[in-house]
PDB file of N, CA and C in Angstrom:
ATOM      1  N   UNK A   1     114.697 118.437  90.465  1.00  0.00           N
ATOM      2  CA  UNK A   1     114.552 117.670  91.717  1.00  0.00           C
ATOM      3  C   UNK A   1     114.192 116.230  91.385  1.00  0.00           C
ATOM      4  N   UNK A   2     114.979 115.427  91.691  1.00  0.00           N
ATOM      5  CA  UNK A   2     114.511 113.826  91.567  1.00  0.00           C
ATOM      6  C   UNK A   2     113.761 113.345  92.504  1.00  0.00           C
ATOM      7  N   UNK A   3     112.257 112.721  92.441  1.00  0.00           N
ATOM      8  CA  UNK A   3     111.725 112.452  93.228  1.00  0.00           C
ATOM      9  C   UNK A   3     111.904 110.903  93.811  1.00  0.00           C
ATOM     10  N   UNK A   4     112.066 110.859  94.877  1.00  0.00           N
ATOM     11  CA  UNK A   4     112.379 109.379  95.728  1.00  0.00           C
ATOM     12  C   UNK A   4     110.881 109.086  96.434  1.00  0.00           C
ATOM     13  N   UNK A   5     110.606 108.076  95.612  1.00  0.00           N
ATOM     14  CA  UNK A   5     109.368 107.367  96.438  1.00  0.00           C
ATOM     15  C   UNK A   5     109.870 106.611  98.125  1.00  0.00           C
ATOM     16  N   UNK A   6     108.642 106.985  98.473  1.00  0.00           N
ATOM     17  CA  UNK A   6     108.879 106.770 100.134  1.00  0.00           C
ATOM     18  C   UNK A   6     109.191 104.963 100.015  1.00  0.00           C
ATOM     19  N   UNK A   7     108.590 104.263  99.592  1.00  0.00           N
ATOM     20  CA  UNK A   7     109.374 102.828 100.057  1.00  0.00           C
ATOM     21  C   UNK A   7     110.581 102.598  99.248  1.00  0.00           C
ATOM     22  N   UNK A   8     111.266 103.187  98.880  1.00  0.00           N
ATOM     23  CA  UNK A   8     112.544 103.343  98.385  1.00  0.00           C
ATOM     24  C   UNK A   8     113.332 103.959  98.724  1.00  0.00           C
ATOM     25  N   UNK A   9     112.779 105.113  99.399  1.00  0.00           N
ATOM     26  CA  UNK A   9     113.739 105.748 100.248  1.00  0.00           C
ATOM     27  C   UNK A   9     113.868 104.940 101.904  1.00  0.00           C
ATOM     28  N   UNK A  10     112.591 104.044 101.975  1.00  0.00           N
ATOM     29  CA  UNK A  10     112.826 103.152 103.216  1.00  0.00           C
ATOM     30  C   UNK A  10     113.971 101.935 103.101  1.00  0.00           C
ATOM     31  N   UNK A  11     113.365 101.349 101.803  1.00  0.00           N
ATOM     32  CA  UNK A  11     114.590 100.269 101.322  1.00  0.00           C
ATOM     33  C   UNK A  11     116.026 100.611 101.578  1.00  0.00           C
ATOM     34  N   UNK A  12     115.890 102.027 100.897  1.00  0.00           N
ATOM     35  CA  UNK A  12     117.904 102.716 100.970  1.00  0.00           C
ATOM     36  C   UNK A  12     118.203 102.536 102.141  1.00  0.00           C
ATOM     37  N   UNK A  13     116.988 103.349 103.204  1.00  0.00           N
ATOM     38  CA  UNK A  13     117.421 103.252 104.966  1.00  0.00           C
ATOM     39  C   UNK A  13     118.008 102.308 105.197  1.00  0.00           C
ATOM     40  N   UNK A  14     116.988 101.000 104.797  1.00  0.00           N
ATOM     41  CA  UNK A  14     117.385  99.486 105.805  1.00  0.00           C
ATOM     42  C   UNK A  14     118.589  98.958 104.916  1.00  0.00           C
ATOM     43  N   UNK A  15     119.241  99.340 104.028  1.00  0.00           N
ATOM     44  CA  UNK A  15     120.450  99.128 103.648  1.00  0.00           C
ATOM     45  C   UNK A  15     121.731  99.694 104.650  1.00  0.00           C
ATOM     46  N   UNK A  16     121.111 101.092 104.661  1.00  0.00           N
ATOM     47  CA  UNK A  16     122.407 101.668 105.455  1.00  0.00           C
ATOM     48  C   UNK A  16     122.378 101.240 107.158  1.00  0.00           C
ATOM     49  N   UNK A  17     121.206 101.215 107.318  1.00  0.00           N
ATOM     50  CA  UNK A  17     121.481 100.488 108.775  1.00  0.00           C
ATOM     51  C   UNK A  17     121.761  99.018 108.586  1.00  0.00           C
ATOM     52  N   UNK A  18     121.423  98.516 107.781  1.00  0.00           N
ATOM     53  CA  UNK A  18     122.574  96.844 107.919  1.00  0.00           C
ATOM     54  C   UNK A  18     123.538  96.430 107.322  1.00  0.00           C
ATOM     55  N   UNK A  19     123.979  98.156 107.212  1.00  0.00           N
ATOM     56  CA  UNK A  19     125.393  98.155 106.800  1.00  0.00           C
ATOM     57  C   UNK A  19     125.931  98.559 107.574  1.00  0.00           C
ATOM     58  N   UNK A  20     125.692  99.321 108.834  1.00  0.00           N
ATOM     59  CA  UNK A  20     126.102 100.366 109.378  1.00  0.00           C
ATOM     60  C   UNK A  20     127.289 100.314 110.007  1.00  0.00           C
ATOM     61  N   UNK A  21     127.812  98.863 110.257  1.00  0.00           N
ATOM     62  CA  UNK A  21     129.277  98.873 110.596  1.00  0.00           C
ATOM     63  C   UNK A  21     130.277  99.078 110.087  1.00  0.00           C
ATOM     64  N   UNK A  22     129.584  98.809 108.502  1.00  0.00           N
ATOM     65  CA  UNK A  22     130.794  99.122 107.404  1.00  0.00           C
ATOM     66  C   UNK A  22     130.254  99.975 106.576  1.00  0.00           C
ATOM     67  N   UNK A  23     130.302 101.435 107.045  1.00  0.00           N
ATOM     68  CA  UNK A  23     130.381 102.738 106.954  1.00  0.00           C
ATOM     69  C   UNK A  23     130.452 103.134 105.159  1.00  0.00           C
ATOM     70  N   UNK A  24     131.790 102.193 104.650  1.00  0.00           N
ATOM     71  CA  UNK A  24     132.383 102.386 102.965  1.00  0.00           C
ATOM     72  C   UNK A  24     131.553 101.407 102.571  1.00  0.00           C
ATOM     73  N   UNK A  25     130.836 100.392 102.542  1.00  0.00           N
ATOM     74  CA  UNK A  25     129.540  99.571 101.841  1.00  0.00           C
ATOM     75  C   UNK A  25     128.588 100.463 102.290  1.00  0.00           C
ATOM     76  N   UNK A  26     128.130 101.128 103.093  1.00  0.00           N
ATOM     77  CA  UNK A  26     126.639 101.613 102.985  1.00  0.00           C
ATOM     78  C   UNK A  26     126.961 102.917 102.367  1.00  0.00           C
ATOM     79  N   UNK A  27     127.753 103.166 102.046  1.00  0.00           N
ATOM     80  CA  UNK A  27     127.952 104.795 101.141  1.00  0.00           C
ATOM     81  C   UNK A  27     128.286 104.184  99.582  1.00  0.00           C
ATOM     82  N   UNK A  28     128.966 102.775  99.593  1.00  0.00           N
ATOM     83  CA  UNK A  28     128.642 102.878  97.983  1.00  0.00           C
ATOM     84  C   UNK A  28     127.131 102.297  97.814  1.00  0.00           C
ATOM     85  N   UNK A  29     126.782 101.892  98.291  1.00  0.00           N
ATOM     86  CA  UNK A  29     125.397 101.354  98.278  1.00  0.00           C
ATOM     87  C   UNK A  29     124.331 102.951  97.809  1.00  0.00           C
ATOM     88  N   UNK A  30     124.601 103.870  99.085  1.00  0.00           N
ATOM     89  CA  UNK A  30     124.259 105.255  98.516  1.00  0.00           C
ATOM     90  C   UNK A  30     124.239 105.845  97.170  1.00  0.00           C
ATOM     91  N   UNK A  31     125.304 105.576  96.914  1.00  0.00           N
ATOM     92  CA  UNK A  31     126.001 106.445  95.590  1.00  0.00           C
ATOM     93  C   UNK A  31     125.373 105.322  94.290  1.00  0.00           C
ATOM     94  N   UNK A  32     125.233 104.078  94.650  1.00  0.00           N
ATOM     95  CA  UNK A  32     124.867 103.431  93.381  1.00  0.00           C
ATOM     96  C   UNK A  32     123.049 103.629  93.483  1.00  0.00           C
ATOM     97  N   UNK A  33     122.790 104.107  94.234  1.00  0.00           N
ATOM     98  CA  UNK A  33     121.365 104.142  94.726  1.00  0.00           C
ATOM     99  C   UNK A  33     120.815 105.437  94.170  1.00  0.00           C
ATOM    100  N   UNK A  34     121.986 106.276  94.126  1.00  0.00           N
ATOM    101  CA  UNK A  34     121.533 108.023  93.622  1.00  0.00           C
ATOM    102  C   UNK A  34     121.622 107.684  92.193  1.00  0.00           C
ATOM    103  N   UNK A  35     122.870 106.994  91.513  1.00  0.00           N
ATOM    104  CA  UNK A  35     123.225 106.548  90.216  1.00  0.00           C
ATOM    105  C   UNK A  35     121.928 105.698  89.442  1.00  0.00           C
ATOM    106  N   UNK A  36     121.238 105.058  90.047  1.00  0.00           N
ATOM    107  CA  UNK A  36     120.478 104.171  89.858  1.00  0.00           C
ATOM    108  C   UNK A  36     119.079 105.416  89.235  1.00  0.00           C
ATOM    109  N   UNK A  37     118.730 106.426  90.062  1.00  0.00           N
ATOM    110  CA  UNK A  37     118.106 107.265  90.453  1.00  0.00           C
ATOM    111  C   UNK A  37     117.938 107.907  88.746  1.00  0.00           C
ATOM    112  N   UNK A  38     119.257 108.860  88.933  1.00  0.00           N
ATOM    113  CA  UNK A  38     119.771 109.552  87.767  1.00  0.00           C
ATOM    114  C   UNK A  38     119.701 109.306  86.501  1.00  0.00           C
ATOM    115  N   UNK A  39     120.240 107.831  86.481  1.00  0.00           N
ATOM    116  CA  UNK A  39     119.910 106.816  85.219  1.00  0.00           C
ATOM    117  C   UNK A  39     118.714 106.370  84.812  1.00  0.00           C
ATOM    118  N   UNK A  40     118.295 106.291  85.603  1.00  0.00           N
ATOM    119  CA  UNK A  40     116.479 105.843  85.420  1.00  0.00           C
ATOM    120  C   UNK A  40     116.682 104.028  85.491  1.00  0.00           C
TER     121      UNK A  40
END
């Protein structure tokens, strides 16, 4: 289980909501965010 600290998992939020119009930027934003995660 990878643990996500809570103001980082807030940061990710306010990414995807001010992305939220463009749906394919806030999902790679996601994916480099899990990648980021994984990698250390």
């Amino acid at each position: 289980m990878i643990a996500i600290s809570f103001q980082n998992l807030c940061r990710l939020l306010q990414h995807i909501i001010e992305f939220a119009p463009n749906a394919a930027r806030a999902e790679t934003l996601i994916v480099n965010y899990l990648a980021q995660l994984v990698n250390g």
